[in-house]
C-alpha atoms as a PDB file:
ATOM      1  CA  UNK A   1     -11.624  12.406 -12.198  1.00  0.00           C
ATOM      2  CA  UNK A   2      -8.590  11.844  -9.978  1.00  0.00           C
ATOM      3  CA  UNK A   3      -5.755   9.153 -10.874  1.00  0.00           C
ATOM      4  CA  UNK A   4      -3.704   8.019  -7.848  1.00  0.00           C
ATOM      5  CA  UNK A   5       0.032   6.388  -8.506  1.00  0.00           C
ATOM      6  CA  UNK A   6       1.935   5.501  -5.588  1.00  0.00           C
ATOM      7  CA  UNK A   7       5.643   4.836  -5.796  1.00  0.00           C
ATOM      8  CA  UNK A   8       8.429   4.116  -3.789  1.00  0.00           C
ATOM      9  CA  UNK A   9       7.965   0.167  -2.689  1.00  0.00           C
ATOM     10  CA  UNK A  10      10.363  -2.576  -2.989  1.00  0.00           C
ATOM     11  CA  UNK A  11      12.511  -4.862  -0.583  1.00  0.00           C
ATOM     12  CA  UNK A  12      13.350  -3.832   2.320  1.00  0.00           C
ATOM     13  CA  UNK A  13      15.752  -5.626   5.834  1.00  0.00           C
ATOM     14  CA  UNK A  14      14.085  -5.226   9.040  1.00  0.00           C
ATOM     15  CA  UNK A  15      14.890  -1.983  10.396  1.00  0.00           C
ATOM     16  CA  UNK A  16      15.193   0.029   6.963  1.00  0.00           C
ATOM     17  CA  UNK A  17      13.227   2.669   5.784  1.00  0.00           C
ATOM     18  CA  UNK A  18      11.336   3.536   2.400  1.00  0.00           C
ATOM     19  CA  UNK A  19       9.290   6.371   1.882  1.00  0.00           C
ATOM     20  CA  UNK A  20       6.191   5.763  -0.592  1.00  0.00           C
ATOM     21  CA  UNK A  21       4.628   8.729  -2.680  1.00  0.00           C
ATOM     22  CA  UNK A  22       1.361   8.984  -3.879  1.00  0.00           C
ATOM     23  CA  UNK A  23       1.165  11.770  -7.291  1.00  0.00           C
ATOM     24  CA  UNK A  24      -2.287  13.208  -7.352  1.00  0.00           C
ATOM     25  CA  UNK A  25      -3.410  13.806 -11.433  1.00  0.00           C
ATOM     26  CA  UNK A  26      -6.561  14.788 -13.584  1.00  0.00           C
ATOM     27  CA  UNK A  27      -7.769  17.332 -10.203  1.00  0.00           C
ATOM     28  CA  UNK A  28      -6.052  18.701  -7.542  1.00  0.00           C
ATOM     29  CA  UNK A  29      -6.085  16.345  -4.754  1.00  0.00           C
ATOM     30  CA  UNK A  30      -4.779  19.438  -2.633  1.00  0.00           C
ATOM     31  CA  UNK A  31      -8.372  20.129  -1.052  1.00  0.00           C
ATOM     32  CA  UNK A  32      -9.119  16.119  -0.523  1.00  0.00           C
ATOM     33  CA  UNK A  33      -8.422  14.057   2.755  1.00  0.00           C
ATOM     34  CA  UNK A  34      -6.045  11.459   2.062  1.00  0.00           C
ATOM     35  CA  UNK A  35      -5.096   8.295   3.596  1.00  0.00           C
ATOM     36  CA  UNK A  36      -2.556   5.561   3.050  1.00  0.00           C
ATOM     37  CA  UNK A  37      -3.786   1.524   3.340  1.00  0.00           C
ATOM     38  CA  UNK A  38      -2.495  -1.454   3.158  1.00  0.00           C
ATOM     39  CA  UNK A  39      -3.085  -5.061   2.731  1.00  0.00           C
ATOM     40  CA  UNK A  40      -1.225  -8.211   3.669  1.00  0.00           C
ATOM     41  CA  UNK A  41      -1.880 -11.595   1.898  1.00  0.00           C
ATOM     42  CA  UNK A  42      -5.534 -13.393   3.463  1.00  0.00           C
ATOM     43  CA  UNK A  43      -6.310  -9.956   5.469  1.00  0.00           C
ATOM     44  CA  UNK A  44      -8.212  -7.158   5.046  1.00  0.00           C
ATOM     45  CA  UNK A  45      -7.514  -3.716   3.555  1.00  0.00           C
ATOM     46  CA  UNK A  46      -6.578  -1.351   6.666  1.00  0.00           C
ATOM     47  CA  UNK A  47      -5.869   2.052   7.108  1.00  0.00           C
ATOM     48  CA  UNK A  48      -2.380   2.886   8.017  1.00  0.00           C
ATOM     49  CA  UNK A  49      -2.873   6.619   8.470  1.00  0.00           C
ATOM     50  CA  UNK A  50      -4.761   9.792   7.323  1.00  0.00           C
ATOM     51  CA  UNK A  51      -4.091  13.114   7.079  1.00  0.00           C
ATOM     52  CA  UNK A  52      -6.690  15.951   6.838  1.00  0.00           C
ATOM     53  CA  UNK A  53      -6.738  18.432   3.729  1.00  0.00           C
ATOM     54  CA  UNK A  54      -4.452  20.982   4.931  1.00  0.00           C
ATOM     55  CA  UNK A  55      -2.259  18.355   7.195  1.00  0.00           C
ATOM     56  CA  UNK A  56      -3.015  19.813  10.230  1.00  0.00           C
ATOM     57  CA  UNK A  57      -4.852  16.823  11.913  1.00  0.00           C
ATOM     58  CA  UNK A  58      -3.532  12.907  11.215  1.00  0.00           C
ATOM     59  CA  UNK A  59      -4.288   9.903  11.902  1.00  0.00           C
ATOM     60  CA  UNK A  60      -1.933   6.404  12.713  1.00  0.00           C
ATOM     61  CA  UNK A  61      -3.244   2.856  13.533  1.00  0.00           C
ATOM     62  CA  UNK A  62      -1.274   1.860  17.106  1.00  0.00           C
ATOM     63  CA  UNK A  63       1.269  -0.527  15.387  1.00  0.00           C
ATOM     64  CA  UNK A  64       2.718   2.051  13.329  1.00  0.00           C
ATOM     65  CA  UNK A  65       2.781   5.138  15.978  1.00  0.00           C
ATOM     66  CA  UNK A  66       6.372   6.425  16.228  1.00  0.00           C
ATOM     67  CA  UNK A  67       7.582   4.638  13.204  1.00  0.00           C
ATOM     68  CA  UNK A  68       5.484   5.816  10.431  1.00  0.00           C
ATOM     69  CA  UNK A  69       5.088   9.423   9.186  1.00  0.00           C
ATOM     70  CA  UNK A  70       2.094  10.571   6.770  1.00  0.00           C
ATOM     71  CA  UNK A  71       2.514  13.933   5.222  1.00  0.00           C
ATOM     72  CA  UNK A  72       1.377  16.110   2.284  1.00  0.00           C
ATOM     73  CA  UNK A  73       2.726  18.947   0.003  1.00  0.00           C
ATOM     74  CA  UNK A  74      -0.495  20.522  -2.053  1.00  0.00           C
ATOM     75  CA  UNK A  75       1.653  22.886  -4.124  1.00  0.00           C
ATOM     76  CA  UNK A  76       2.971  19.393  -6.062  1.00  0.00           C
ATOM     77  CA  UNK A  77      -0.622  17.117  -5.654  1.00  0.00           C
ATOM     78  CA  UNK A  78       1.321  14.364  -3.592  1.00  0.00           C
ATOM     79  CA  UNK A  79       1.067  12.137  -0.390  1.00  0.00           C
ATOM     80  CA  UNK A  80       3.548  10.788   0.950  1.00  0.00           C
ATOM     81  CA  UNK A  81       4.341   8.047   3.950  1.00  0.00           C
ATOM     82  CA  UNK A  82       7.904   7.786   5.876  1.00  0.00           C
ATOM     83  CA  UNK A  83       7.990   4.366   6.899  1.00  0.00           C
ATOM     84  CA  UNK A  84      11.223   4.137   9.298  1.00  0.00           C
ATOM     85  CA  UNK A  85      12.072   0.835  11.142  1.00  0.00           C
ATOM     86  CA  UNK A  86      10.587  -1.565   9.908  1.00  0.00           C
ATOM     87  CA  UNK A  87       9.061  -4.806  10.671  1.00  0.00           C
ATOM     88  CA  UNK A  88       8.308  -7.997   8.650  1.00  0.00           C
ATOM     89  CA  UNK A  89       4.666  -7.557  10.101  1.00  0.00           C
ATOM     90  CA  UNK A  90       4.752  -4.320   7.518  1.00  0.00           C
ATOM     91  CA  UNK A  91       5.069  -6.756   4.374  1.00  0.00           C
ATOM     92  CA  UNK A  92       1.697  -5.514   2.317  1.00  0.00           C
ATOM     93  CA  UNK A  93       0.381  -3.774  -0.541  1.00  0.00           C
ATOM     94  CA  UNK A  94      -0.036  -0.408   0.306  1.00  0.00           C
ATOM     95  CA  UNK A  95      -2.599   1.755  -1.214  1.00  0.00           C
ATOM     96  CA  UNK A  96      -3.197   5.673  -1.437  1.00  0.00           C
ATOM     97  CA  UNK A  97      -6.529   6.886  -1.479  1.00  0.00           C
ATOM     98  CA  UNK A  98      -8.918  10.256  -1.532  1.00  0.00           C
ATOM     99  CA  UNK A  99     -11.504  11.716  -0.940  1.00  0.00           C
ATOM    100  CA  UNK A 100     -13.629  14.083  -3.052  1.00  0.00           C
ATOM    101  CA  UNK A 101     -15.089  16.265  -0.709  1.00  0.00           C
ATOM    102  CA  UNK A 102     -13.187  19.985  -0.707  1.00  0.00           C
ATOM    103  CA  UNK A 103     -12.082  21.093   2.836  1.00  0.00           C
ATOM    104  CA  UNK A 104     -13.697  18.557   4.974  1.00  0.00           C
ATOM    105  CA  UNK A 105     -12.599  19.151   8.857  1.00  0.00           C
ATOM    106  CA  UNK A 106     -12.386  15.658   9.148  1.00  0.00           C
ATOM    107  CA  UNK A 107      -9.695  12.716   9.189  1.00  0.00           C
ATOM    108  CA  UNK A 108     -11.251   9.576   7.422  1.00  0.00           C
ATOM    109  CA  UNK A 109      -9.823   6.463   8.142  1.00  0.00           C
ATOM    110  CA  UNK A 110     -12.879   4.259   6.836  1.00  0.00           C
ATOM    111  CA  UNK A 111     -11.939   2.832   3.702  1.00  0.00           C
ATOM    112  CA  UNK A 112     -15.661   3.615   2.102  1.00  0.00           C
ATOM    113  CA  UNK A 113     -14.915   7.044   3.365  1.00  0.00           C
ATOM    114  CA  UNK A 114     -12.593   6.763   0.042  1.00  0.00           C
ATOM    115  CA  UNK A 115     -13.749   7.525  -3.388  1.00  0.00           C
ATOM    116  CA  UNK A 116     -10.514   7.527  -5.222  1.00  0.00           C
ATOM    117  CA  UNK A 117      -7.656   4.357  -4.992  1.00  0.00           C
ATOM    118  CA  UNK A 118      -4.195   3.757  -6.322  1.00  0.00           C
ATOM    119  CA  UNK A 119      -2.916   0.992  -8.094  1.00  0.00           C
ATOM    120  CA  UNK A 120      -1.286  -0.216  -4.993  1.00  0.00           C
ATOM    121  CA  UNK A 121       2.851  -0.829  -3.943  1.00  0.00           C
ATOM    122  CA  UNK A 122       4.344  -3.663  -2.540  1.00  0.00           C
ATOM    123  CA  UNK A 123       6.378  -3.062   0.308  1.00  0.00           C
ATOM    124  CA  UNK A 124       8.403  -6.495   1.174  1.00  0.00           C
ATOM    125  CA  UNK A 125      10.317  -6.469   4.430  1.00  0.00           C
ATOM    126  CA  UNK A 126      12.663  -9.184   5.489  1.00  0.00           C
ATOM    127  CA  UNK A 127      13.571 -10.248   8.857  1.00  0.00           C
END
């Protein structure tokens, strides 16, 4: 079993930055794809961005291209996501999540692709 806790949400003035973790526990999540969600209030869940196993290939939706930065470090079991300038349209709760298939070539950014989920962080930002 894998337990997912994401940190590193709060408030946040258009522009700003925050950079959310995700610590991997109970298994390695080192040999998992990973991706970060989110979901604003009366939407859907959506993938922000993935990142294979080893980090070589990622993944960003179009609104966050340039501005958002998903990355990985196996040797500690965490995810993380850079989040620099920005927007009100960013206010959600985001979500970590992995998957428990060792190795897999392959970026996932279908949420049913996931088998493991944080608890979720709210990321507020204010215009």
């Amino acid at each position: 079993q894998v337990q997912l806790v994401e940190s590193g949400g709060g408030l946040v003035q258009a522009g700003g930055s925050l950079r959310l973790s995700c610590a991997g526990s109970g298994r390695t999540i080192s040999s998992f794809a990973m991706g970060w969600f989110r979901q604003a209030p009366g939407t859907k869940r959506a993938v922000v961005a993935a990142i294979r196993w080893s980090g070589g290939s990622r993944y960003y939706v179009d609104s966050v291209k340039g501005r958002f930065t998903i990355s990985r470090d196996n040797a500690k079991n965490t995810l993380y996501l850079q989040m620099n300038s920005l927007k009100p349209e960013d206010t959600a709760v985001y979500y970590c999540a992995a998957r428990s298939e060792y190795y897999s070539s392959t970026v996932y950014t279908d949420e049913d692709k996931y088998d493991y989920w944080g608890q979720g962080t709210q990321v507020t930002v204010s215009s």
